[in-house]
Structure formats: structure tokens, C-alpha cells
PDB file of N, CA and C in Angstrom:
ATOM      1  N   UNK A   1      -9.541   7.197 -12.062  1.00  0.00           N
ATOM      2  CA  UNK A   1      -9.001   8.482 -12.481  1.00  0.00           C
ATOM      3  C   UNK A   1      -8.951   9.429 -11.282  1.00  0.00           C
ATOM      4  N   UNK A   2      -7.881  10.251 -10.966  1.00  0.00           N
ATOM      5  CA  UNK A   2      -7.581  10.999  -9.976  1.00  0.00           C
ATOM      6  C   UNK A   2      -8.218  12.119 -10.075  1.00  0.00           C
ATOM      7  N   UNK A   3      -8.875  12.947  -9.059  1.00  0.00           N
ATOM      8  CA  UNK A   3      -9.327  14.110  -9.175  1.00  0.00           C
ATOM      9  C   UNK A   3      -8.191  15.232  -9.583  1.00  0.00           C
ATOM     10  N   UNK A   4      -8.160  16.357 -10.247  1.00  0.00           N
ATOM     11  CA  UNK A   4      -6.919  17.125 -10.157  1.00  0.00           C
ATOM     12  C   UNK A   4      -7.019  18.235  -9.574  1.00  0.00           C
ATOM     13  N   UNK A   5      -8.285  18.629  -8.812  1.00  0.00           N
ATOM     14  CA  UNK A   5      -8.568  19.438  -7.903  1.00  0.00           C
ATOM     15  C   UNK A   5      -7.462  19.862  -6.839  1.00  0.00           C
ATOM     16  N   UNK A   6      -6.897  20.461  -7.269  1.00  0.00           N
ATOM     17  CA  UNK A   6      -5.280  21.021  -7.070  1.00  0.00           C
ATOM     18  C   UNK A   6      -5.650  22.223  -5.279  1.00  0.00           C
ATOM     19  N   UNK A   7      -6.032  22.651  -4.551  1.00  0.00           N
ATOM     20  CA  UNK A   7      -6.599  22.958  -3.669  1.00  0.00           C
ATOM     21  C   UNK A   7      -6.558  22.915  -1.778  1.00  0.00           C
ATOM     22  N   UNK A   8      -5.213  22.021  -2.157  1.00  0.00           N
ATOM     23  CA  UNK A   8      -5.359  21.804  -0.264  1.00  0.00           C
ATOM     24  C   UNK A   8      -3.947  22.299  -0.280  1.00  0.00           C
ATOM     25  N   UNK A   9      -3.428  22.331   1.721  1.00  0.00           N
ATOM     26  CA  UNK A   9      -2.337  22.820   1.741  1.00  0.00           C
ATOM     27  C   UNK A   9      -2.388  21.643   3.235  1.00  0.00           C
ATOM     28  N   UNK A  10      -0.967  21.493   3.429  1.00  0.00           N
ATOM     29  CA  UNK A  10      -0.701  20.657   4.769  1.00  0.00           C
ATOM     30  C   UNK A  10       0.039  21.537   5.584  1.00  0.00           C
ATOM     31  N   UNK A  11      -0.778  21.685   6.985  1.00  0.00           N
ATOM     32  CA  UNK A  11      -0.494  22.616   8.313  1.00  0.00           C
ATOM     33  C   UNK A  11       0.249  21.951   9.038  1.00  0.00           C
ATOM     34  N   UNK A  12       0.778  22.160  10.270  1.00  0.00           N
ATOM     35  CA  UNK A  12       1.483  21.830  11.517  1.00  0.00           C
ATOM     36  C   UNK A  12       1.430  22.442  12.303  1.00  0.00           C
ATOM     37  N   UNK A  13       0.842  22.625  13.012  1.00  0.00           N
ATOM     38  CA  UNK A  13       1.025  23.551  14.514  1.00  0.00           C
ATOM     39  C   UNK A  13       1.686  22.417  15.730  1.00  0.00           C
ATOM     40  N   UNK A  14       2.659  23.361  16.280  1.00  0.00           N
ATOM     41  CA  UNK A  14       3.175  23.272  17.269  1.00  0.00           C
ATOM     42  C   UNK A  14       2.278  22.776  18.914  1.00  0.00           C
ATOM     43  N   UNK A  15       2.189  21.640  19.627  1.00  0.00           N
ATOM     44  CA  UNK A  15       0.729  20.838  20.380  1.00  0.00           C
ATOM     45  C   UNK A  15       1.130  22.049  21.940  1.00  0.00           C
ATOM     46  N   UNK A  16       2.328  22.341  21.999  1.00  0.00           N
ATOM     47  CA  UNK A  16       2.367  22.681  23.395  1.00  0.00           C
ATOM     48  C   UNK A  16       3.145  24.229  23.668  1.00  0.00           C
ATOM     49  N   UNK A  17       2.814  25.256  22.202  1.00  0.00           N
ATOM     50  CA  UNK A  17       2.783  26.226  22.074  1.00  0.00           C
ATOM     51  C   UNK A  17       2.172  26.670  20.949  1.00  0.00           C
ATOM     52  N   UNK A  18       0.791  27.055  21.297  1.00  0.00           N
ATOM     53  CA  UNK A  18      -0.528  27.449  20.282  1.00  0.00           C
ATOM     54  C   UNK A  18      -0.150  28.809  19.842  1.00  0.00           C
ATOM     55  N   UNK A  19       0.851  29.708  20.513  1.00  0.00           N
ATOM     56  CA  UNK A  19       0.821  30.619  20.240  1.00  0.00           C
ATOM     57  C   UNK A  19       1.452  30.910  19.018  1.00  0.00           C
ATOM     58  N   UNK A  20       2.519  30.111  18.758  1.00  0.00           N
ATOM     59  CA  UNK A  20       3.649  30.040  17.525  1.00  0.00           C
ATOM     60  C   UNK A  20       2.877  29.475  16.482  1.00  0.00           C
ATOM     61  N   UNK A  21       3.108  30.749  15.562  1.00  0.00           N
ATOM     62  CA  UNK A  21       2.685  30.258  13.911  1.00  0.00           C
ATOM     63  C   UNK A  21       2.560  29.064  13.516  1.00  0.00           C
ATOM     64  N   UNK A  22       1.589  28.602  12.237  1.00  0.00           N
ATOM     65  CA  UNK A  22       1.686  27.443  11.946  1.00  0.00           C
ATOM     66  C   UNK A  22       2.787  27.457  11.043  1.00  0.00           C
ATOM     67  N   UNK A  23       2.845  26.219  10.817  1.00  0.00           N
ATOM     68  CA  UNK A  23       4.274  26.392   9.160  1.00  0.00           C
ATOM     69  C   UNK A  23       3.325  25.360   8.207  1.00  0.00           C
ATOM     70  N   UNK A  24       3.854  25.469   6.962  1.00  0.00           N
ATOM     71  CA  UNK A  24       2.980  24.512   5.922  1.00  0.00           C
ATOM     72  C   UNK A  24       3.986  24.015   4.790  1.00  0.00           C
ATOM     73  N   UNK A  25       3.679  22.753   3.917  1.00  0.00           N
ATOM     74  CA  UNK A  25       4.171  22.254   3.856  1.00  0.00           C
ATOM     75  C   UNK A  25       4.787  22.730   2.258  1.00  0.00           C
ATOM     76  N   UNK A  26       5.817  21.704   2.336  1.00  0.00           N
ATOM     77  CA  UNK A  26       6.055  23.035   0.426  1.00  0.00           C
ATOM     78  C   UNK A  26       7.378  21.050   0.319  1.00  0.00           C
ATOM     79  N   UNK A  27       6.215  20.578  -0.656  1.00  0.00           N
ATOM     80  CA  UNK A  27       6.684  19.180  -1.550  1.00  0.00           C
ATOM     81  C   UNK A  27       7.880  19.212  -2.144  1.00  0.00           C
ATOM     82  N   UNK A  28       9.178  18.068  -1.773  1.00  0.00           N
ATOM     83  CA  UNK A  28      10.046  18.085  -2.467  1.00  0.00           C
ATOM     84  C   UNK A  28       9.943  16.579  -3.486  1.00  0.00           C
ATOM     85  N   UNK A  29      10.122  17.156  -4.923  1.00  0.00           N
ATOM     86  CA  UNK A  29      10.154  16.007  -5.646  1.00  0.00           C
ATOM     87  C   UNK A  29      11.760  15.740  -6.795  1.00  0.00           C
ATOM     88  N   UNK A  30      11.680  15.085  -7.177  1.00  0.00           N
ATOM     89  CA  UNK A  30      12.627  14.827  -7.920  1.00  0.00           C
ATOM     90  C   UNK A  30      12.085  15.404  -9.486  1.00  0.00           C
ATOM     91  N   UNK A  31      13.446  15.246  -9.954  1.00  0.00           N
ATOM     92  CA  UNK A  31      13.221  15.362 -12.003  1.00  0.00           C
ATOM     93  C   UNK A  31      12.073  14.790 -12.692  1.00  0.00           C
ATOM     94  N   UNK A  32      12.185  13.659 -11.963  1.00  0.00           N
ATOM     95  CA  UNK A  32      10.611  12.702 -12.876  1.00  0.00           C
ATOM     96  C   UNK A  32       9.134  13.221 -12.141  1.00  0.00           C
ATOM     97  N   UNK A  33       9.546  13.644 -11.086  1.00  0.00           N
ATOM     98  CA  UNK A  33       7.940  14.244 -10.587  1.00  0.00           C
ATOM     99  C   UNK A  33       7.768  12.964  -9.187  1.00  0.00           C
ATOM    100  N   UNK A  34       8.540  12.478  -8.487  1.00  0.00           N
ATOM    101  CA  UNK A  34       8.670  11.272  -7.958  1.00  0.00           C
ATOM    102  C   UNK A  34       8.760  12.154  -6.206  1.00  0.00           C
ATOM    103  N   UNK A  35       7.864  11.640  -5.357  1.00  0.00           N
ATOM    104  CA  UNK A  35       7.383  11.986  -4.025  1.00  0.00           C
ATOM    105  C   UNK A  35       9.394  12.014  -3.603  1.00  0.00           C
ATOM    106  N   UNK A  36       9.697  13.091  -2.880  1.00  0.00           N
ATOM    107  CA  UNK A  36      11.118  12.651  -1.783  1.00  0.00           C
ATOM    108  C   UNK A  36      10.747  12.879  -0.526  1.00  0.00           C
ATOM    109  N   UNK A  37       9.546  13.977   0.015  1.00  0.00           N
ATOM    110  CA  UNK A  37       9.819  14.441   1.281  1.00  0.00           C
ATOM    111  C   UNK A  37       9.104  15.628   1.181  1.00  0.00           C
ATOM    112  N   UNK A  38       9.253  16.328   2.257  1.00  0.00           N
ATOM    113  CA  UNK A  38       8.436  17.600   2.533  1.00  0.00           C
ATOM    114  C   UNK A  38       9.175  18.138   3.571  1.00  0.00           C
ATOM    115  N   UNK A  39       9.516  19.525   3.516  1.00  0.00           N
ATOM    116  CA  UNK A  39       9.982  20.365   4.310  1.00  0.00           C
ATOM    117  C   UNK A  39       8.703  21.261   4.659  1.00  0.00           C
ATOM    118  N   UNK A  40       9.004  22.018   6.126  1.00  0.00           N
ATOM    119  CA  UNK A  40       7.389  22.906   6.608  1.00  0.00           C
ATOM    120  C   UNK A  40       8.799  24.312   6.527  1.00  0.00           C
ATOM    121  N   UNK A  41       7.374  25.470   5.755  1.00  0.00           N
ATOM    122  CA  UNK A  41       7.952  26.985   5.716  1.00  0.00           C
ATOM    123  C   UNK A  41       6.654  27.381   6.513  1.00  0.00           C
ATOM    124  N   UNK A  42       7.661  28.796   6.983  1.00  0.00           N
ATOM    125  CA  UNK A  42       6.493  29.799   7.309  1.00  0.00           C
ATOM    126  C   UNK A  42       5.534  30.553   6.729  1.00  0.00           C
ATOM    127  N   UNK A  43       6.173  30.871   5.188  1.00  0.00           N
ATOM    128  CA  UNK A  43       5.076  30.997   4.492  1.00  0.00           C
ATOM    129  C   UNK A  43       4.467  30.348   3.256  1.00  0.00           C
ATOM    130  N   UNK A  44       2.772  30.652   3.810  1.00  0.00           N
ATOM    131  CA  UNK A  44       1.758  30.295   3.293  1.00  0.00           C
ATOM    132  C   UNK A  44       1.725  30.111   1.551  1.00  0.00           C
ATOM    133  N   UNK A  45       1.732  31.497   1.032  1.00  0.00           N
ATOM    134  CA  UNK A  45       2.283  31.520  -0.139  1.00  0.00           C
ATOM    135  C   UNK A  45       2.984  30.633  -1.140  1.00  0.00           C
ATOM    136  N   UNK A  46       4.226  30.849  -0.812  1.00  0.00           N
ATOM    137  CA  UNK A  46       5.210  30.049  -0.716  1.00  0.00           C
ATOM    138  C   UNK A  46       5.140  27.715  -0.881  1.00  0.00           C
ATOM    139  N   UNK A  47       4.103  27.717   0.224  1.00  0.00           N
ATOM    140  CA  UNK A  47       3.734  26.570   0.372  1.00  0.00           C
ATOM    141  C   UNK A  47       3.297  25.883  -1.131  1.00  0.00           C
ATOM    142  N   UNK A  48       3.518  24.310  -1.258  1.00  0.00           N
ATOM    143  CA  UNK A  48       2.354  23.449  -2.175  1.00  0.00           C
ATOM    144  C   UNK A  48       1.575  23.298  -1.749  1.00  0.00           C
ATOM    145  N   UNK A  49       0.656  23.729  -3.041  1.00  0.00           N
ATOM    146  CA  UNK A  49      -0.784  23.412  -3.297  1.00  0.00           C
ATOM    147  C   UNK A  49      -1.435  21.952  -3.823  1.00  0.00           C
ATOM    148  N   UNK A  50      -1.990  21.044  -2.860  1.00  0.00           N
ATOM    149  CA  UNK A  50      -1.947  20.007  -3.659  1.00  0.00           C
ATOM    150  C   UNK A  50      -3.451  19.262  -3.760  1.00  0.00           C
ATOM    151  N   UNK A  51      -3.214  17.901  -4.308  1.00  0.00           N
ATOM    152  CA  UNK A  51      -4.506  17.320  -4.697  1.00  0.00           C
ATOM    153  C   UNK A  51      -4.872  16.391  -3.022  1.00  0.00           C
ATOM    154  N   UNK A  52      -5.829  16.307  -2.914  1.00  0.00           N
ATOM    155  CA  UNK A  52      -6.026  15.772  -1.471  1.00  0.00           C
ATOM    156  C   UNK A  52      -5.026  14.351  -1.249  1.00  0.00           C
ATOM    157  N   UNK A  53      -5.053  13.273  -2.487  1.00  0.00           N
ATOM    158  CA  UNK A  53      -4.035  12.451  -2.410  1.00  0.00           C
ATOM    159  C   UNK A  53      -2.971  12.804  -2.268  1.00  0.00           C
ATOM    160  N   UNK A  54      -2.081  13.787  -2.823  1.00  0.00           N
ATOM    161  CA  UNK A  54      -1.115  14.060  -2.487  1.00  0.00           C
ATOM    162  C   UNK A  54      -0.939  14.818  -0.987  1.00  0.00           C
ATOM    163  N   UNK A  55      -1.720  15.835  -1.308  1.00  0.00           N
ATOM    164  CA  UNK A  55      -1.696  15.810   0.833  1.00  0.00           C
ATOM    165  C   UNK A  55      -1.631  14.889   1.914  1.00  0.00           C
ATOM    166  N   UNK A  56      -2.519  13.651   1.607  1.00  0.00           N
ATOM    167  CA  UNK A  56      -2.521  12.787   2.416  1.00  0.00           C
ATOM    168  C   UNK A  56      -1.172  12.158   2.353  1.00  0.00           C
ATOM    169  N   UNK A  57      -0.288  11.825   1.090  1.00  0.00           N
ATOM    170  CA  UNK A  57       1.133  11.538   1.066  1.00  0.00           C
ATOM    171  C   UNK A  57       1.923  12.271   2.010  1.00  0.00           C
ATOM    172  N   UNK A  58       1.725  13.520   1.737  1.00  0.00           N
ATOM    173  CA  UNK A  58       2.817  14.345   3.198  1.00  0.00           C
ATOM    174  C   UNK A  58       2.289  13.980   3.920  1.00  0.00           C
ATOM    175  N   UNK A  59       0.972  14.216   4.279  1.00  0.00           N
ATOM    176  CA  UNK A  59       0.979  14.078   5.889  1.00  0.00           C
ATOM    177  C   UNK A  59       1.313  12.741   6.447  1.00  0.00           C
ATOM    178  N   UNK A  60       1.262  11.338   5.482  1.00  0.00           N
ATOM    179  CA  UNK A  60       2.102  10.627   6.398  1.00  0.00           C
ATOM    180  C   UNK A  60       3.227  10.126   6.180  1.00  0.00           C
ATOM    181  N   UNK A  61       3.951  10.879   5.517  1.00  0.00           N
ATOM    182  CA  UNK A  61       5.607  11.245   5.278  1.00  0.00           C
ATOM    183  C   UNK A  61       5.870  12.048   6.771  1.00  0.00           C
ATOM    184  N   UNK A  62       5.065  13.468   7.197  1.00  0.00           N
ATOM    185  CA  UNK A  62       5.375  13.838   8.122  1.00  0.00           C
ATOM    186  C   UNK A  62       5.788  13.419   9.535  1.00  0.00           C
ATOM    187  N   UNK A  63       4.566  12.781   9.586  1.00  0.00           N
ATOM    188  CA  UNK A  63       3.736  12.171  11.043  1.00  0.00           C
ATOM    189  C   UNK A  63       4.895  10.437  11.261  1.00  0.00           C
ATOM    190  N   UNK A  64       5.104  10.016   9.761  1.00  0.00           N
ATOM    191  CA  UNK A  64       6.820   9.143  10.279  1.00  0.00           C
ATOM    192  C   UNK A  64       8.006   9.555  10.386  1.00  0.00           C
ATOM    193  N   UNK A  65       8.408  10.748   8.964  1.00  0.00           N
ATOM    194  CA  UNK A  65       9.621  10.891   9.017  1.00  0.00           C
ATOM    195  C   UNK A  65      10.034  12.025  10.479  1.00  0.00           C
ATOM    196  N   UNK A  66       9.418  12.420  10.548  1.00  0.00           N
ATOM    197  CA  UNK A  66       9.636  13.743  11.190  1.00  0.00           C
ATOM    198  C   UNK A  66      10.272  13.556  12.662  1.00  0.00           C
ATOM    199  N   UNK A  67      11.293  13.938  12.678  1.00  0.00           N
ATOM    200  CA  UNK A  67      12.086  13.385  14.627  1.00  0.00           C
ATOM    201  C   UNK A  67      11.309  13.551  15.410  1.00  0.00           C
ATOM    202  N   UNK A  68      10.269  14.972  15.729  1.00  0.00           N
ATOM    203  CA  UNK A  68       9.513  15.052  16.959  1.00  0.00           C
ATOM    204  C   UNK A  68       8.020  15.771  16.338  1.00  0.00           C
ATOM    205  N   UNK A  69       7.848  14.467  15.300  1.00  0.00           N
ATOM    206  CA  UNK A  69       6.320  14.095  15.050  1.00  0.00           C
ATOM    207  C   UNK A  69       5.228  14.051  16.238  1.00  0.00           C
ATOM    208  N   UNK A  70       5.685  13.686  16.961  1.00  0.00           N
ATOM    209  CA  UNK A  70       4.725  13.688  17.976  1.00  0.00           C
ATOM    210  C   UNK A  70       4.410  15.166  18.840  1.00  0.00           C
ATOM    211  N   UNK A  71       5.442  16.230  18.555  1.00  0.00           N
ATOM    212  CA  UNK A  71       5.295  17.362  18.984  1.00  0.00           C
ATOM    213  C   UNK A  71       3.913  18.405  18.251  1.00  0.00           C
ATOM    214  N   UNK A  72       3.924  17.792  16.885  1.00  0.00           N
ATOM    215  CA  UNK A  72       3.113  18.645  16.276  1.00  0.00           C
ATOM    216  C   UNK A  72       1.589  17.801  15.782  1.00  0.00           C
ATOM    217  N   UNK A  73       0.698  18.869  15.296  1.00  0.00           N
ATOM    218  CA  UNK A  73      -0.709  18.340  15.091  1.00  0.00           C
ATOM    219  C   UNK A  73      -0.017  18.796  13.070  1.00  0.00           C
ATOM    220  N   UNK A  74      -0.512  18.031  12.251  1.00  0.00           N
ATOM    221  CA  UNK A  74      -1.005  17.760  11.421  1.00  0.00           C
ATOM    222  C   UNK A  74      -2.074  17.793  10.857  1.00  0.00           C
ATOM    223  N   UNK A  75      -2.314  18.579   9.910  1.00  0.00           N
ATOM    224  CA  UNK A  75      -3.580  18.647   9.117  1.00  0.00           C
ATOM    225  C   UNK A  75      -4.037  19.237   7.492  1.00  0.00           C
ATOM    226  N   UNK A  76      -4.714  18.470   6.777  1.00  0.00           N
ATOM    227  CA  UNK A  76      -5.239  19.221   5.503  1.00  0.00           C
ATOM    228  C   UNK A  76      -5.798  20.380   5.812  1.00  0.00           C
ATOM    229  N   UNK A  77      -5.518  21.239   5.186  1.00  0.00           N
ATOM    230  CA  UNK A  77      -6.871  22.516   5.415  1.00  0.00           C
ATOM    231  C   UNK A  77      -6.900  22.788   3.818  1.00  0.00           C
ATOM    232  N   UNK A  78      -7.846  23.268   3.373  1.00  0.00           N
ATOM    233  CA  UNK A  78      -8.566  23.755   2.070  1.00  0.00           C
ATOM    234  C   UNK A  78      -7.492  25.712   2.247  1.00  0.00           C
ATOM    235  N   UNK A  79      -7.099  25.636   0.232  1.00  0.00           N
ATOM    236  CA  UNK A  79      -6.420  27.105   0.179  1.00  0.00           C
ATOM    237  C   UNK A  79      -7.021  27.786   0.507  1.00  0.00           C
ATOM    238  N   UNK A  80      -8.402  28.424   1.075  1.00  0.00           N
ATOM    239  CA  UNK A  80      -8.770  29.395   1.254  1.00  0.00           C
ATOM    240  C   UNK A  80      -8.962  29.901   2.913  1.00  0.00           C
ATOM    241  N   UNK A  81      -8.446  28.388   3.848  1.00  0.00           N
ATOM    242  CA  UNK A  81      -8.737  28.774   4.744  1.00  0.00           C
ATOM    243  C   UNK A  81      -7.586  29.350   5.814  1.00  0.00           C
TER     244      UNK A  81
END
């Protein structure tokens, strides 16, 4: 049984300009509720809130799909932080 501890958010910061905002991640799914992808916004707000399994789904949706994955750091962080 899955936890439903609904609670995390997925970050990105930019590796070779710390200075630029992070962006976070905000889940695209289909009609049935079915994983497609993840787009990164600037705002926080705005962003999905998700269950740590499902975070871990973006983040490695990100870290493949993403053209210059390797530009950015990736990470869970907890909503409050």
C-alpha cells in the first residue's frame, strides 16, 4: 500500500549559474490520471505537490527526457522547505 503523504515538490537549479532561481516541477498527466511528463515553472505555488513515489517518477523523467539534463541538479525537497 502506497503512502499518500502528498508533501514533496521536485527542484532544478541551474549547475553553472547559482544565482538564477530555481524552477519546480508542475506534473503533466492525462484523463485517466496516467504519468506524460513534467514541465519546470517558476513558481513555487503553482508547482505539484506530490507523494515521494511520484517525485521520484519526475525526477527520472527529468534527468532522461530533458535535452540539457546534464546542465541542471535535480532534487526532492519537502513543501515546507
Amino acid at each position: 500500500m502506497e503512502n499518500s503523504d502528498q508533501r514533496y515538490l521536485v527542484q532544478q537549479n541551474k549547475i553553472n549559474a547559482p544565482e538564477k532561481p530555481p524552477v519546480f516541477a508542475r506534473v503533466m498527466r492525462s484523463k485517466e490520471g496516467v504519468f506524460e511528463g513534467v514541465s519546470f515553472i517558476k513558481n513555487k505555488d503553482k508547482a505539484t505537490v506530490m507523494t515521494m513515489s511520484q517525485a521520484q517518477e519526475a525526477v527520472a523523467w527529468a534527468t532522461r527526457k530533458k535535452s540539457a539534463a546534464h546542465e541542471y541538479t535535480t532534487k526532492i525537497i519537502c513543501v515546507g522547505q
